[in-house]
Every structure is written in C-alpha cells, then in structure tokens.
C-alpha atoms as a PDB file:
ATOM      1  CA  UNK A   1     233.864  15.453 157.157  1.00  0.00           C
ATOM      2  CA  UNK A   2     230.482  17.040 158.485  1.00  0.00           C
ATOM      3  CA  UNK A   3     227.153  15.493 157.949  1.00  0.00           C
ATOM      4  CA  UNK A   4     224.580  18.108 157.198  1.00  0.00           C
ATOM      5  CA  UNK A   5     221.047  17.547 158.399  1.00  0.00           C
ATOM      6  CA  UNK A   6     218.799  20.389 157.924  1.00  0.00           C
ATOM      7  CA  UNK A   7     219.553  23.698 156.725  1.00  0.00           C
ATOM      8  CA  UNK A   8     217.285  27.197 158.127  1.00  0.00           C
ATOM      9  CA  UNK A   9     216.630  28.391 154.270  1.00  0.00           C
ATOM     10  CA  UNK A  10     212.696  28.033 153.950  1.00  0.00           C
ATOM     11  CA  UNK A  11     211.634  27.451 149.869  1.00  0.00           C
ATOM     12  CA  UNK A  12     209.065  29.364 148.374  1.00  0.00           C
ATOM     13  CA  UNK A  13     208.029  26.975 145.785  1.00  0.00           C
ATOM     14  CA  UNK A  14     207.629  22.630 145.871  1.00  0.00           C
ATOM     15  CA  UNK A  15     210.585  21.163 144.617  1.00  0.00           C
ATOM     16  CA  UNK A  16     208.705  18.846 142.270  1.00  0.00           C
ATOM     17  CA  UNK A  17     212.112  18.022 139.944  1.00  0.00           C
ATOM     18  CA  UNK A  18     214.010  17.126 143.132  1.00  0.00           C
ATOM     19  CA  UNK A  19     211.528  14.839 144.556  1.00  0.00           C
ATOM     20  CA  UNK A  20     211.120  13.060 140.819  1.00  0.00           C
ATOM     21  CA  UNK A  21     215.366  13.031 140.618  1.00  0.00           C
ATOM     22  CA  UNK A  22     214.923  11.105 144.592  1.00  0.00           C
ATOM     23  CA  UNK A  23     212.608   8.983 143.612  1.00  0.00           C
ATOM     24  CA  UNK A  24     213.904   7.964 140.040  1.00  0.00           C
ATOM     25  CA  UNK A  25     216.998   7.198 141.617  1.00  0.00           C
ATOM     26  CA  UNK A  26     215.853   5.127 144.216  1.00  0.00           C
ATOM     27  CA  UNK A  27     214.067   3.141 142.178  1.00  0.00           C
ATOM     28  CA  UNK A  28     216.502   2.359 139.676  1.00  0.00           C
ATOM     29  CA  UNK A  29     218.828   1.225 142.513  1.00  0.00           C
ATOM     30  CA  UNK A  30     216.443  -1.309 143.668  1.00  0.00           C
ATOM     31  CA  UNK A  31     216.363  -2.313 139.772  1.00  0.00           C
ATOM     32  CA  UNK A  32     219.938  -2.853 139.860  1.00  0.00           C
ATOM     33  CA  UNK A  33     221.384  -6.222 140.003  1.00  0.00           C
ATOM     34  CA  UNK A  34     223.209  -7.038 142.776  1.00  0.00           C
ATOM     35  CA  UNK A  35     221.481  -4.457 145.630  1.00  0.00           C
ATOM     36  CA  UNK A  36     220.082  -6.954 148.208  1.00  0.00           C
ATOM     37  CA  UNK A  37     224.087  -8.459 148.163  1.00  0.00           C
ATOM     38  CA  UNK A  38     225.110  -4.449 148.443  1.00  0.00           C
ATOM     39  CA  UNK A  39     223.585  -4.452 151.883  1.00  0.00           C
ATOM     40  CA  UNK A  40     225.184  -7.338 153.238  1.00  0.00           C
ATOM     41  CA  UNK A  41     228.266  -7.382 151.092  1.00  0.00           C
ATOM     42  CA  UNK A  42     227.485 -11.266 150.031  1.00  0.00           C
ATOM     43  CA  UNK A  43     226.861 -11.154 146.127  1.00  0.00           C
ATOM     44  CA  UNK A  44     226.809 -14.385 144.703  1.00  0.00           C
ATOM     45  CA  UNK A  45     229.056 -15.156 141.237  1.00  0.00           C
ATOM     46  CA  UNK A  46     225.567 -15.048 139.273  1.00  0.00           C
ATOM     47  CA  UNK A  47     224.632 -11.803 140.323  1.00  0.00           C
ATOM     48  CA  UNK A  48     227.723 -10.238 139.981  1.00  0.00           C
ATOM     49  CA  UNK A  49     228.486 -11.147 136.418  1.00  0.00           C
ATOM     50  CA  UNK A  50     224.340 -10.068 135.766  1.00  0.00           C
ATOM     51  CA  UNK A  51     225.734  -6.798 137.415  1.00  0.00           C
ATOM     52  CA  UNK A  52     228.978  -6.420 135.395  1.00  0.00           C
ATOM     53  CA  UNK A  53     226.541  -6.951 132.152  1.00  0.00           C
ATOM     54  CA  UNK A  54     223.920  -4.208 133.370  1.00  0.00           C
ATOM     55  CA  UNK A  55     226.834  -1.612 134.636  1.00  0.00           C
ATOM     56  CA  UNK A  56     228.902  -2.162 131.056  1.00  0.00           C
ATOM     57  CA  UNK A  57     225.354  -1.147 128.894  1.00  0.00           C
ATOM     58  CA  UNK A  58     224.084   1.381 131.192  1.00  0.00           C
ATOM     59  CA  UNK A  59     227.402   3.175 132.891  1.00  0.00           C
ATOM     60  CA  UNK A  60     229.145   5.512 131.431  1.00  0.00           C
ATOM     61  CA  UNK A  61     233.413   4.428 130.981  1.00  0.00           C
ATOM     62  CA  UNK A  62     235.680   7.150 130.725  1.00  0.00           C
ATOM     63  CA  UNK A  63     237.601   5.191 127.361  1.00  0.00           C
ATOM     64  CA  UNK A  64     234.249   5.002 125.528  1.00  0.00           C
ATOM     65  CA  UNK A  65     233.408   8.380 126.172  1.00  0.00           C
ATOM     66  CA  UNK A  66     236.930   9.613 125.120  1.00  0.00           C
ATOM     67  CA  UNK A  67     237.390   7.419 122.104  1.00  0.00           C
ATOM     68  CA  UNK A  68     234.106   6.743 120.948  1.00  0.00           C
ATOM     69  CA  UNK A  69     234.455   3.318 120.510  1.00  0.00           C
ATOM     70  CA  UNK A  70     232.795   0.113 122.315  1.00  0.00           C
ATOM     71  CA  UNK A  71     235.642  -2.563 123.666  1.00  0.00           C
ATOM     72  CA  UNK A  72     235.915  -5.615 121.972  1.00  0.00           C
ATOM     73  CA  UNK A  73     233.982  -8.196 124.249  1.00  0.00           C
ATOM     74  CA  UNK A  74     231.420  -7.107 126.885  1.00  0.00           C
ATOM     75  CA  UNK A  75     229.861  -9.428 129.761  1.00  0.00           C
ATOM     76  CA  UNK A  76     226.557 -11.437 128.916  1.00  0.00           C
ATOM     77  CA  UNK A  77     225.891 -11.667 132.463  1.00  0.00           C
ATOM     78  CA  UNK A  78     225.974 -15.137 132.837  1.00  0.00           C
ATOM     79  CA  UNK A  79     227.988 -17.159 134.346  1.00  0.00           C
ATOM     80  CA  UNK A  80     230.773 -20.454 132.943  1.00  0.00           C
ATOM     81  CA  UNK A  81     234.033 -22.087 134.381  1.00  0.00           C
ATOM     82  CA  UNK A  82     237.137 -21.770 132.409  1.00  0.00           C
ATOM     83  CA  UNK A  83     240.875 -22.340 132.495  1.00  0.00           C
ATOM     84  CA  UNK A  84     240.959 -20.200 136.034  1.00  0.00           C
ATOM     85  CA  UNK A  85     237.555 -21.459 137.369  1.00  0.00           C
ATOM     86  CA  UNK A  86     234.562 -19.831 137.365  1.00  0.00           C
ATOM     87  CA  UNK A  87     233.712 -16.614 136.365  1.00  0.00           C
ATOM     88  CA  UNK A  88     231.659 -14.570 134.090  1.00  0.00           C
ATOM     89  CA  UNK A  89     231.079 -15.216 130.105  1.00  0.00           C
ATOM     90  CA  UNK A  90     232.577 -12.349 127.848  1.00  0.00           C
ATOM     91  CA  UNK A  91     231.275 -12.162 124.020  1.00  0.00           C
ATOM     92  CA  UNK A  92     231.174  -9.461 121.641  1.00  0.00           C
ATOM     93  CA  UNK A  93     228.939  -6.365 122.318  1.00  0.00           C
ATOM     94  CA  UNK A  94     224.869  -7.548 120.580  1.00  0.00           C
ATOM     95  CA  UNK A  95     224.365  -4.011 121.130  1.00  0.00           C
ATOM     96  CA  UNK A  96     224.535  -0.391 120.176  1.00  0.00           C
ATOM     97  CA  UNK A  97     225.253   2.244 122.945  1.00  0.00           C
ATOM     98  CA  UNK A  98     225.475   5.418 122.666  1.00  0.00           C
ATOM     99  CA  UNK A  99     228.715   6.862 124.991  1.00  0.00           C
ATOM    100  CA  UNK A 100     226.970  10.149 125.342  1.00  0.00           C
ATOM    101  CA  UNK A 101     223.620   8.690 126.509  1.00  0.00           C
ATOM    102  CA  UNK A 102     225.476   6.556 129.042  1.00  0.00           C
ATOM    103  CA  UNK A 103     226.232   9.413 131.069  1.00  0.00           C
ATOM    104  CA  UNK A 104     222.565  10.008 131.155  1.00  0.00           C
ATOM    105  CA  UNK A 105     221.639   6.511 132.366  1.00  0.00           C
ATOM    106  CA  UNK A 106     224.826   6.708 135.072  1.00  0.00           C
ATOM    107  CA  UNK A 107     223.593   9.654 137.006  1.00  0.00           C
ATOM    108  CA  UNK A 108     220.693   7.306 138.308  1.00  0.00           C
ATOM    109  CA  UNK A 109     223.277   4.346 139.531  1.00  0.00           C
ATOM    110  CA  UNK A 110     224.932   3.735 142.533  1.00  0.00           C
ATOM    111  CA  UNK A 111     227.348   1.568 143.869  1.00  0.00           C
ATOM    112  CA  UNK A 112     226.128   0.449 146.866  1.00  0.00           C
ATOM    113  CA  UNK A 113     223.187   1.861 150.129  1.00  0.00           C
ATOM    114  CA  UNK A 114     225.881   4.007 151.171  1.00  0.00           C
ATOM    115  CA  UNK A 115     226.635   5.732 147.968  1.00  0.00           C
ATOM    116  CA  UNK A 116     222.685   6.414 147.284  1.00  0.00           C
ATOM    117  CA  UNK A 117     221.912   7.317 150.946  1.00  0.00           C
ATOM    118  CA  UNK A 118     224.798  10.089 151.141  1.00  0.00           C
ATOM    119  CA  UNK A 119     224.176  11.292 147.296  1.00  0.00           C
ATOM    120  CA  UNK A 120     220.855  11.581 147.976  1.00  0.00           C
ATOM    121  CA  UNK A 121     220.723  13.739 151.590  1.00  0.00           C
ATOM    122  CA  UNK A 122     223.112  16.519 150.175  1.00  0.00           C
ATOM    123  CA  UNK A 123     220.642  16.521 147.053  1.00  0.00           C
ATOM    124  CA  UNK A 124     217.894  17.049 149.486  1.00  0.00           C
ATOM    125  CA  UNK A 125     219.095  19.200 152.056  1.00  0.00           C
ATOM    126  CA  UNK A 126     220.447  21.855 149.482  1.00  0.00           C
ATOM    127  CA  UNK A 127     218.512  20.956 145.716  1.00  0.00           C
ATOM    128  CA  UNK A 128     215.293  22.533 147.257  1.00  0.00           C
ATOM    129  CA  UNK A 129     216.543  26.184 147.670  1.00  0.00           C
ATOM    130  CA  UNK A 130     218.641  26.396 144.095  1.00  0.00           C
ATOM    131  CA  UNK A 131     215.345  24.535 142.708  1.00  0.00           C
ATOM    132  CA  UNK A 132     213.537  27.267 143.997  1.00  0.00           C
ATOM    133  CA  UNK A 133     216.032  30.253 142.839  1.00  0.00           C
ATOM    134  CA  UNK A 134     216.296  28.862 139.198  1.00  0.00           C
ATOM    135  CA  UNK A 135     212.492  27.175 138.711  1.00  0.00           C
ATOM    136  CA  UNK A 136     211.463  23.478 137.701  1.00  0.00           C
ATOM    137  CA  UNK A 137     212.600  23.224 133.895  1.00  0.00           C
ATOM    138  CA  UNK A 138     216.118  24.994 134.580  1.00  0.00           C
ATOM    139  CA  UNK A 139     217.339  23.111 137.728  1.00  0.00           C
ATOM    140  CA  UNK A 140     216.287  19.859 135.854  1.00  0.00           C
ATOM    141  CA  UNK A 141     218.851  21.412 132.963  1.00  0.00           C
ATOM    142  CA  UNK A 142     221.043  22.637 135.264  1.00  0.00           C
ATOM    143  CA  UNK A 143     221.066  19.397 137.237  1.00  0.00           C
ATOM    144  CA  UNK A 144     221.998  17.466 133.893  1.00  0.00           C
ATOM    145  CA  UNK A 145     224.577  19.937 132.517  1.00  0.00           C
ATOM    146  CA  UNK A 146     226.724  19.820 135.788  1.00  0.00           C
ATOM    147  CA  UNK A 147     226.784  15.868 135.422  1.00  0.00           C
ATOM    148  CA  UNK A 148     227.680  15.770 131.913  1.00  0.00           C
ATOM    149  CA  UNK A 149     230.961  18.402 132.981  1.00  0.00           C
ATOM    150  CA  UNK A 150     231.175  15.775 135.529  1.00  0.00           C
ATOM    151  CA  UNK A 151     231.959  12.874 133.551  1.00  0.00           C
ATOM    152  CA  UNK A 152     233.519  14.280 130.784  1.00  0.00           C
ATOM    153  CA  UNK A 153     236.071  16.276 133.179  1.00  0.00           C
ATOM    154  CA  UNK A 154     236.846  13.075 135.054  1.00  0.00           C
ATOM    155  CA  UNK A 155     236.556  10.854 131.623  1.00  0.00           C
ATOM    156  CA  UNK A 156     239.469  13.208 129.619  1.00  0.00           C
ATOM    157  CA  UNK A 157     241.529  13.257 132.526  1.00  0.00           C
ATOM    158  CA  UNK A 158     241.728   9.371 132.925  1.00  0.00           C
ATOM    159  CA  UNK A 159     241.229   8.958 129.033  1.00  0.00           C
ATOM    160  CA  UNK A 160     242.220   5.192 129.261  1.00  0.00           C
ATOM    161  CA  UNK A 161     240.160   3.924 132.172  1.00  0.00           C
ATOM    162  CA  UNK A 162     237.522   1.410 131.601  1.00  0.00           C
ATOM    163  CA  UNK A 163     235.993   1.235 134.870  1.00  0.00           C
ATOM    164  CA  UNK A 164     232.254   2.287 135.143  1.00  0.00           C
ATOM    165  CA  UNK A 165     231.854   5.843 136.216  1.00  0.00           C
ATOM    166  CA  UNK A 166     228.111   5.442 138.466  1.00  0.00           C
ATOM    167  CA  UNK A 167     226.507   7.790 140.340  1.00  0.00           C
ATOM    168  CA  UNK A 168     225.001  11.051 140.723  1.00  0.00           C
ATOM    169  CA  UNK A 169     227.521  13.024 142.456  1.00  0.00           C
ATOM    170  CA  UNK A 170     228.534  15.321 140.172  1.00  0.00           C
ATOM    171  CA  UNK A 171     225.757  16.614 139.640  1.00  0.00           C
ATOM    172  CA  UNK A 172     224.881  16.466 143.565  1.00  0.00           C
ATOM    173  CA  UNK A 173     228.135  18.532 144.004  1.00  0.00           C
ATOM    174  CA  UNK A 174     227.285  21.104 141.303  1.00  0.00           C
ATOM    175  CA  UNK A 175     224.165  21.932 143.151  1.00  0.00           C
ATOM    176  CA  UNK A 176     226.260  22.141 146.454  1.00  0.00           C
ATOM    177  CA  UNK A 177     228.053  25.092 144.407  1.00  0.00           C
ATOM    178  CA  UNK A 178     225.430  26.746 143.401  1.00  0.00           C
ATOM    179  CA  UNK A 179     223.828  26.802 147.213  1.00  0.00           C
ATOM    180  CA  UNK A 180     227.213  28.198 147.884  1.00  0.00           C
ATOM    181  CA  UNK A 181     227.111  30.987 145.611  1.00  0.00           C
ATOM    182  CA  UNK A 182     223.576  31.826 146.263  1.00  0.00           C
ATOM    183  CA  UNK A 183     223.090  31.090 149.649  1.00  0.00           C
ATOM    184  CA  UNK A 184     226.512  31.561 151.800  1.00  0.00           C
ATOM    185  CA  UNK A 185     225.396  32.809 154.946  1.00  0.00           C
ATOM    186  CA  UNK A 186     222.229  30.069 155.606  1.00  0.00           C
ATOM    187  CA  UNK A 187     222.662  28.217 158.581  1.00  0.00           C
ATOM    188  CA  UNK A 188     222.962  24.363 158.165  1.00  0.00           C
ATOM    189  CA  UNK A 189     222.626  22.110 160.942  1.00  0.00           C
ATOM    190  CA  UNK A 190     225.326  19.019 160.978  1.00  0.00           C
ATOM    191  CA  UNK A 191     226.383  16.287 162.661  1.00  0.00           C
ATOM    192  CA  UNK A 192     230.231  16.442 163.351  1.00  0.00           C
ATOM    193  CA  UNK A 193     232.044  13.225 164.403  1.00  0.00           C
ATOM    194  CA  UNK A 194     234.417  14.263 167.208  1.00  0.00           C
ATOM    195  CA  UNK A 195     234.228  10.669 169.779  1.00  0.00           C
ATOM    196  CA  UNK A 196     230.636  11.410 169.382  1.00  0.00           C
ATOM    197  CA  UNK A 197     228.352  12.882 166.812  1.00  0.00           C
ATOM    198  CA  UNK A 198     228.253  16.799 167.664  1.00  0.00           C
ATOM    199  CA  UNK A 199     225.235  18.547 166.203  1.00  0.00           C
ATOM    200  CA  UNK A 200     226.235  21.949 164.830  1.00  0.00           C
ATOM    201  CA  UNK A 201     224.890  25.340 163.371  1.00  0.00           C
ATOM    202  CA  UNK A 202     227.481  26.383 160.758  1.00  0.00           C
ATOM    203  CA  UNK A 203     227.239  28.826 157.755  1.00  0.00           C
ATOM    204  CA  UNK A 204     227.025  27.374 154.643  1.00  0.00           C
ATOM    205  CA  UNK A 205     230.532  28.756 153.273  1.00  0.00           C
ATOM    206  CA  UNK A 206     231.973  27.049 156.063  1.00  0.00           C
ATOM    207  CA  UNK A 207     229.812  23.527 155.674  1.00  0.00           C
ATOM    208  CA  UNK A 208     230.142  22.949 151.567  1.00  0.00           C
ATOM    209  CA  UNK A 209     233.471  25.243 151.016  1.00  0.00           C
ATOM    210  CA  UNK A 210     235.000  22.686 154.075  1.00  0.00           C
ATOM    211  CA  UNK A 211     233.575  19.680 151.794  1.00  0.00           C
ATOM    212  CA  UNK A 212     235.121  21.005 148.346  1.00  0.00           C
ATOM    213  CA  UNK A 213     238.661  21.553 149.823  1.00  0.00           C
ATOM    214  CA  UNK A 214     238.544  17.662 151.065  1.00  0.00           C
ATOM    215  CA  UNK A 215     236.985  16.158 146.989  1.00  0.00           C
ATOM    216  CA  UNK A 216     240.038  18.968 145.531  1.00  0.00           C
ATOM    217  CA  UNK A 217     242.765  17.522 148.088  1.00  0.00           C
ATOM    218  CA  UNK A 218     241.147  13.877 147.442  1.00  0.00           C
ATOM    219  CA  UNK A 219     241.339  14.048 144.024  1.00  0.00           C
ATOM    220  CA  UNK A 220     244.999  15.085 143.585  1.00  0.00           C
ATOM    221  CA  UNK A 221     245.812  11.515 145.102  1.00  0.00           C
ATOM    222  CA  UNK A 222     246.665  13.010 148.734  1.00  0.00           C
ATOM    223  CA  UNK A 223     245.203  12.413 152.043  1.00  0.00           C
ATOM    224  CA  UNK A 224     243.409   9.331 151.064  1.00  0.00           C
ATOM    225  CA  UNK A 225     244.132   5.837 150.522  1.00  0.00           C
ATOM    226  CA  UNK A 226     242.527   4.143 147.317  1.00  0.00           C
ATOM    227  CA  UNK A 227     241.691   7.527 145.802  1.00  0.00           C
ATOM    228  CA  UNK A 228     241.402   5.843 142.341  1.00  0.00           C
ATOM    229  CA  UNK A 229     238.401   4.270 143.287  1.00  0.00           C
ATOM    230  CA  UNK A 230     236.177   7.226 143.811  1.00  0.00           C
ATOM    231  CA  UNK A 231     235.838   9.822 140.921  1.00  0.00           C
ATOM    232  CA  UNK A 232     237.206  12.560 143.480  1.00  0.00           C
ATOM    233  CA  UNK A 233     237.489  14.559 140.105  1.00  0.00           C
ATOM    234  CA  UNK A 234     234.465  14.797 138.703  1.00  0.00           C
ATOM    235  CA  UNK A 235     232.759  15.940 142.454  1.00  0.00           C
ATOM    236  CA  UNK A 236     235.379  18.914 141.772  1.00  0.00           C
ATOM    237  CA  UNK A 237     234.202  19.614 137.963  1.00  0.00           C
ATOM    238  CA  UNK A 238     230.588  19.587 138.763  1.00  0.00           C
ATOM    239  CA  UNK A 239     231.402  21.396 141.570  1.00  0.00           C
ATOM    240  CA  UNK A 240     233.279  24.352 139.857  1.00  0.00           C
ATOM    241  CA  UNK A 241     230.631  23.765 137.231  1.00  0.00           C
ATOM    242  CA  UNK A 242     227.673  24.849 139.500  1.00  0.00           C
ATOM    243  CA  UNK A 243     229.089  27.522 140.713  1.00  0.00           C
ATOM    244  CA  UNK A 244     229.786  28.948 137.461  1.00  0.00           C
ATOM    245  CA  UNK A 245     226.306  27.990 136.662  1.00  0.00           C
ATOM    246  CA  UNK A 246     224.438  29.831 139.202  1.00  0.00           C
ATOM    247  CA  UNK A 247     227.131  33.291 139.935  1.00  0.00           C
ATOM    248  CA  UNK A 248     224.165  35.163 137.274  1.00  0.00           C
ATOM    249  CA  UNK A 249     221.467  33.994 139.653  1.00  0.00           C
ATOM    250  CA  UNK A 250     223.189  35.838 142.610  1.00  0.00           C
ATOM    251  CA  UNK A 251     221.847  39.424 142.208  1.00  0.00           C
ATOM    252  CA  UNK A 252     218.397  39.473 143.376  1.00  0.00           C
ATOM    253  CA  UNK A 253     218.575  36.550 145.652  1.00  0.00           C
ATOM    254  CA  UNK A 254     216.687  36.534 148.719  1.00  0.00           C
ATOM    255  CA  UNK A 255     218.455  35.711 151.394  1.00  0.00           C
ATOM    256  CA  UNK A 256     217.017  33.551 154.467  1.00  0.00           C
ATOM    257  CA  UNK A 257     216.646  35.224 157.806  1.00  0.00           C
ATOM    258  CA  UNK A 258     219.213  35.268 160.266  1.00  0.00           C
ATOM    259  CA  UNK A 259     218.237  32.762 163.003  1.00  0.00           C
ATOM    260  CA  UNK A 260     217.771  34.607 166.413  1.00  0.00           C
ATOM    261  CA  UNK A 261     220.682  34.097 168.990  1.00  0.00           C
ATOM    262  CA  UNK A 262     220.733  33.218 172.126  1.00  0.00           C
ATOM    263  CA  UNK A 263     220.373  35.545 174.774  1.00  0.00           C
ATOM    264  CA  UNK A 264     222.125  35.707 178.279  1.00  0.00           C
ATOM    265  CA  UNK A 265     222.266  38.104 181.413  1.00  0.00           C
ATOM    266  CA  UNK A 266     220.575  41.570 181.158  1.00  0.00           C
ATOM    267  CA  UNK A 267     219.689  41.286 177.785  1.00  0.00           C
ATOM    268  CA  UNK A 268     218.031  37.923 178.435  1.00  0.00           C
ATOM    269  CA  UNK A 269     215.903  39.464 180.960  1.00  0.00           C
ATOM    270  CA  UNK A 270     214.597  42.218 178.929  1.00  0.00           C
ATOM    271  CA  UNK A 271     212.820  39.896 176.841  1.00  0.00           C
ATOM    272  CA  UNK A 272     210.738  38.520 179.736  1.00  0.00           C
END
C-alpha cells in the first residue's frame, strides 16, 4: 500500500467544497464522543456507552437501511451495573431517525485519528482536480451520490448487520475513480514502505488502480485478516461509482503537463 503525498496536476479554480467537506469533518470528529480516548486507545466505560448512543442516532446500520425499521432498544448513553457487571443502559428508541438521512450524517464520522487522517489526505491530494473538472455545486453532488452507492452497496450486501457503517470513504474512493478516469497519466508523488519509506513519482493509473485491486481483493474476504471490520465493499461501490460518474467528463479534459525528465550525458550538456 502506497501513501500518496502530492500529485503534479495544478487546479485552475479554489476548491472551496473540498476545503468546507475537510473542515466539516474535522470538526465533527472532535464533536464525537470518545476522540481524546481514540488517540490513546484508553476510553473510559462512560464515554464509550455516550459513544455507542451518539454512533446508533447518527450512523448509518446496514439492517435499518435495508429494512426500514429501528431495533427494538437503543443505548441512552449512560452507564448501570447489571447481572454481568457494568455496562451501558439500553431502552427503547425516544427518537425518530430517518435511515436514509443517516447515511448523510455518517459520511462526516470516523472511527478513530487514523481513519480521519488517511480519509482525509486522499480527499485532498485528488478532490481538488475532479472539483475543478466538474465545478463547486456538482462535486458537492457528486461527492454525496458516490457515498449514498456506498452504503447502500455495502448495506444490501450484509442486509442483516447492525454494526455502524462511519466514515467518508466511499465517497473518498469515488473521487479516487473519477481522478482515475480523468486524470491517468498525472504524476503523484508517494511514499512506499519498503524497510524504509521510499518517495516515488508514479502515474496515477498505477497509484489509485494499485489501491482498488487491494479494497476489491480485501473485500472478497482474502488477503486480510478481520476483513469484516472494515466496509472493504463499499470503498469498491463508490469506487466503481465515480468512475461511472465522471467517464462523460473525460472528453475535453485538460491534461497536466508532463514533468520534465532528467537528463544525463550529451544531452545533459546541451542544456548548459
């Protein structure tokens, strides 16, 4: 797995809706309950039952979603002992959410620094340019449709889960699809870990096409231990999803410069 960095693909225009999707999500993750304990992995029994409360209103689950239907008892967020010990108080929903909504509100939650940090970088190295080939109003669409096929994708293929789906990596990856379509042959700059961290120039076919394979190979279950708990899935849907999106946009776009190679021997010398 590369890290990408910087990409050579100058934008034409101010990505206003990109920095506002940054910002809105880092500020709603510092609004979460439970993100000072995310940092050092110590999150006390009161916090994490406050967090199970705020993830069950605000988080889109795949059996909601599906069925349409709220389960029977939800967390209050607080906190009681019972037959097992302590642990957190369950009563019956004292509110009305809407399933479809949810997957609104999830796009803007993370699970943890990591999660945020990484979602964030590929949404900033690559939103700019498709931001700039598509304008303000439409990215902020297209941004929102390609997390909706997200979670729905993921949702009807695991129809009974009721674990929170979080996050805004569907829609990250369907913007990762749609640089790929309109933008294959930019340079990107990563950081490959190889003993040490080896910084590379690679075309972007080869940086995000590498990165699909592993979420489509992930998500089948293979190669990965634990694959249940990451929505491997729905990176692949919004993936597909943006490139779908964006293969109209691909006539007429301008493509970024070719970086200048190096030069050696007698051509090197010409130049002087």
């Amino acid at each position: 797995m590369v890290i990408p960095v910087h990409d050579l693909n100058p934008a034409r225009r101010t990505p206003w809706v990109l920095y506002a999707l940054v910002v809105a999500n880092v500020v709603v993750f510092l609004l979460t309950p439970g993100t000072a304990g995310s940092l050092t992995g110590n999150v006390p029994l009161a916090e994490l039952c406050r967090l199970e409360a705020f993830l069950d209103r605000f988080a889109a689950v795949p059996q909601e979603l599906v069925h349409h239907r709220m389960p029977r008892l939800v967390p209050t967020g607080e906190t009681g002992v019972g037959p097992e010990g302590p642990g957190c108080v369950v009563r019956p929903p004292e509110y009305a959410k809407s399933p479809e909504l949810s997957v609104l509100s999830a796009m803007f939650l993370h699970g943890g620094w990591l999660h945020l940090l990484g979602n964030m970088l590929f949404l900033w190295i690559f939103g700019n340019n498709v931001e700039d080939r598509t304008g303000h109003w439409r990215f902020a669409l297209f941004y929102l449709v390609c997390g909706y096929v997200a979670a729905y994708a993921y949702s009807l293929t695991n129809a009974a889960s009721a674990a929170p789906l979080i996050g805004a990596s569907g829609a990250v990856a369907g913007v990762l699809g749609a640089y790929l379509v309109l933008y294959p042959r930019a340079r990107v700059w990563v950081l490959v870990p190889f003993l040490i961290f080896l910084p590379l120039r690679l075309p972007a076919w080869a940086v995000l096409g590498s990165w699909f394979a592993l979420q489509a190979v992930y998500s089948s279950g293979a190669g990965v231990a634990g694959a249940g708990t990451v929505a491997y899935l729905a990176h692949v849907a919004g993936f597909v999803a943006g490139v779908l999106l964006a293969l109209p946009l691909r006539p007429g776009t301008v493509q970024p410069p070719e970086p200048p190679r190096a030069a050696f021997g007698r051509q090197a010398r010409r130049t002087w």
